[in-house]
Protein backbone atom coordinates (compact mmCIF):
# COMPACT_ATOMS: atom_id res chain seq x y z
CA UNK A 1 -140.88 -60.47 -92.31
CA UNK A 2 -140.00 -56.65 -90.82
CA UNK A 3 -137.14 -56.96 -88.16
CA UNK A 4 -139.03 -55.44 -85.26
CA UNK A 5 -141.58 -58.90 -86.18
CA UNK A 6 -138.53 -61.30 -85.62
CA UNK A 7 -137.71 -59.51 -82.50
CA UNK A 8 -141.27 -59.95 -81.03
CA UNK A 9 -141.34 -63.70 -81.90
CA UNK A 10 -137.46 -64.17 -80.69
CA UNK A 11 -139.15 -62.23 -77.18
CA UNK A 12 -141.75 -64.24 -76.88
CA UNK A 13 -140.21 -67.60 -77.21
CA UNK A 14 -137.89 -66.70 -75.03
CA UNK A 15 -140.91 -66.06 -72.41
CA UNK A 16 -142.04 -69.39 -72.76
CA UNK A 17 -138.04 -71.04 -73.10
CA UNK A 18 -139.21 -72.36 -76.22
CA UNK A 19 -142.42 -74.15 -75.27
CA UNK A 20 -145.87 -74.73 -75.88
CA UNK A 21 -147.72 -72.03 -73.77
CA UNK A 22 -150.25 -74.33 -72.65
CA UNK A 23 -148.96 -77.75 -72.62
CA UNK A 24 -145.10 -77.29 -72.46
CA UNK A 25 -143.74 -79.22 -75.63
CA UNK A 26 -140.92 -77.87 -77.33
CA UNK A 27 -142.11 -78.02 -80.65
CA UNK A 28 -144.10 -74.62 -81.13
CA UNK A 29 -145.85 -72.62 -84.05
CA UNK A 30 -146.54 -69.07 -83.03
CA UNK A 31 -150.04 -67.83 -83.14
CA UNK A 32 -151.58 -64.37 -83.37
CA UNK A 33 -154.48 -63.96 -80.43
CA UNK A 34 -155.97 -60.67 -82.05
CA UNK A 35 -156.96 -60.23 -85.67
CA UNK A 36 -158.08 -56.82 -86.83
CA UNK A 37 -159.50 -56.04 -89.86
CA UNK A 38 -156.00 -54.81 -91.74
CA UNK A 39 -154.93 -59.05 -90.66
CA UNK A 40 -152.75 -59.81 -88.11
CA UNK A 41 -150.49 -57.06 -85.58
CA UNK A 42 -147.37 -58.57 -84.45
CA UNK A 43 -146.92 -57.12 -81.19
CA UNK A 44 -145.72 -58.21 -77.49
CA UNK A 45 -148.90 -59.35 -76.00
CA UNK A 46 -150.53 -60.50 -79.38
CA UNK A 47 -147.93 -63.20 -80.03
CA UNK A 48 -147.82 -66.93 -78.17
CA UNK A 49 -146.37 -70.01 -79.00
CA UNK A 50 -148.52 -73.30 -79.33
CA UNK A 51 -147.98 -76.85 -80.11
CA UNK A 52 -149.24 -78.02 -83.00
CA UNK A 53 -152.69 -79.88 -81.66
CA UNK A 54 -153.21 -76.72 -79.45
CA UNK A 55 -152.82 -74.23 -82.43
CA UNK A 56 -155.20 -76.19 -84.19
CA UNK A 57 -157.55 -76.43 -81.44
CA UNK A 58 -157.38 -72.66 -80.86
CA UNK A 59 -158.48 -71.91 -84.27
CA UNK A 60 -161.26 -74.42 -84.21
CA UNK A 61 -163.10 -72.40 -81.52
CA UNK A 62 -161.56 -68.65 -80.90
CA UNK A 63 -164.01 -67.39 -79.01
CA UNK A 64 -163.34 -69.86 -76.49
CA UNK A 65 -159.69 -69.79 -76.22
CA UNK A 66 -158.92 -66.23 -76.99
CA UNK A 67 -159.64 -64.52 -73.91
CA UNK A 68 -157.70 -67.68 -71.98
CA UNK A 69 -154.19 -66.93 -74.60
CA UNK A 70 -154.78 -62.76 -73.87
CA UNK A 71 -155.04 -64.07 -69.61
CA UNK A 72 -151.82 -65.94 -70.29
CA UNK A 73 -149.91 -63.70 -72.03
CA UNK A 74 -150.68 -60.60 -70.11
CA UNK A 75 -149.37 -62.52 -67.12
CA UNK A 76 -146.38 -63.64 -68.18
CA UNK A 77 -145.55 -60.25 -69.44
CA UNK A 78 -146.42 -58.88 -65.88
CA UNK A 79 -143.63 -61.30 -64.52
């Protein structure tokens, strides 16, 4: 993992103090919202944590969920 990638995750948590983005628990995965065709871009804005059950329910229908995690994200980083 690249530096600047540990600093975006380290950011991001600390955006979220730690916590599920959508349900609040403390025990978090980090998932990518975008994936391009080279795989995924660590950047701010592409980068939210997730419990476990929510990560898994994100990838079982990203269509749905992926413009909600972009909505969330964008305003947090507005804040």
């Amino acid at each position: 993992m690249k530096v600047q990638e540990k600093e975006i995750y380290r950011k991001t948590l600390e955006l979220y103090d730690g916590c599920c983005a959508i349900c609040g628990s403390p025990y978090v995965e980090l998932h990518h919202i975008r994936f391009g065709a080279a795989g995924r871009k660590t950047y701010m804005g592409n980068v939210i944590p997730l419990c476990k059950k929510h990560h898994m329910l994100v990838h079982s229908n990203k269509k749905l969920y992926q413009p909600m995690l972009i909505e969330m994200i964008n305003k947090k980083l507005g804040e």
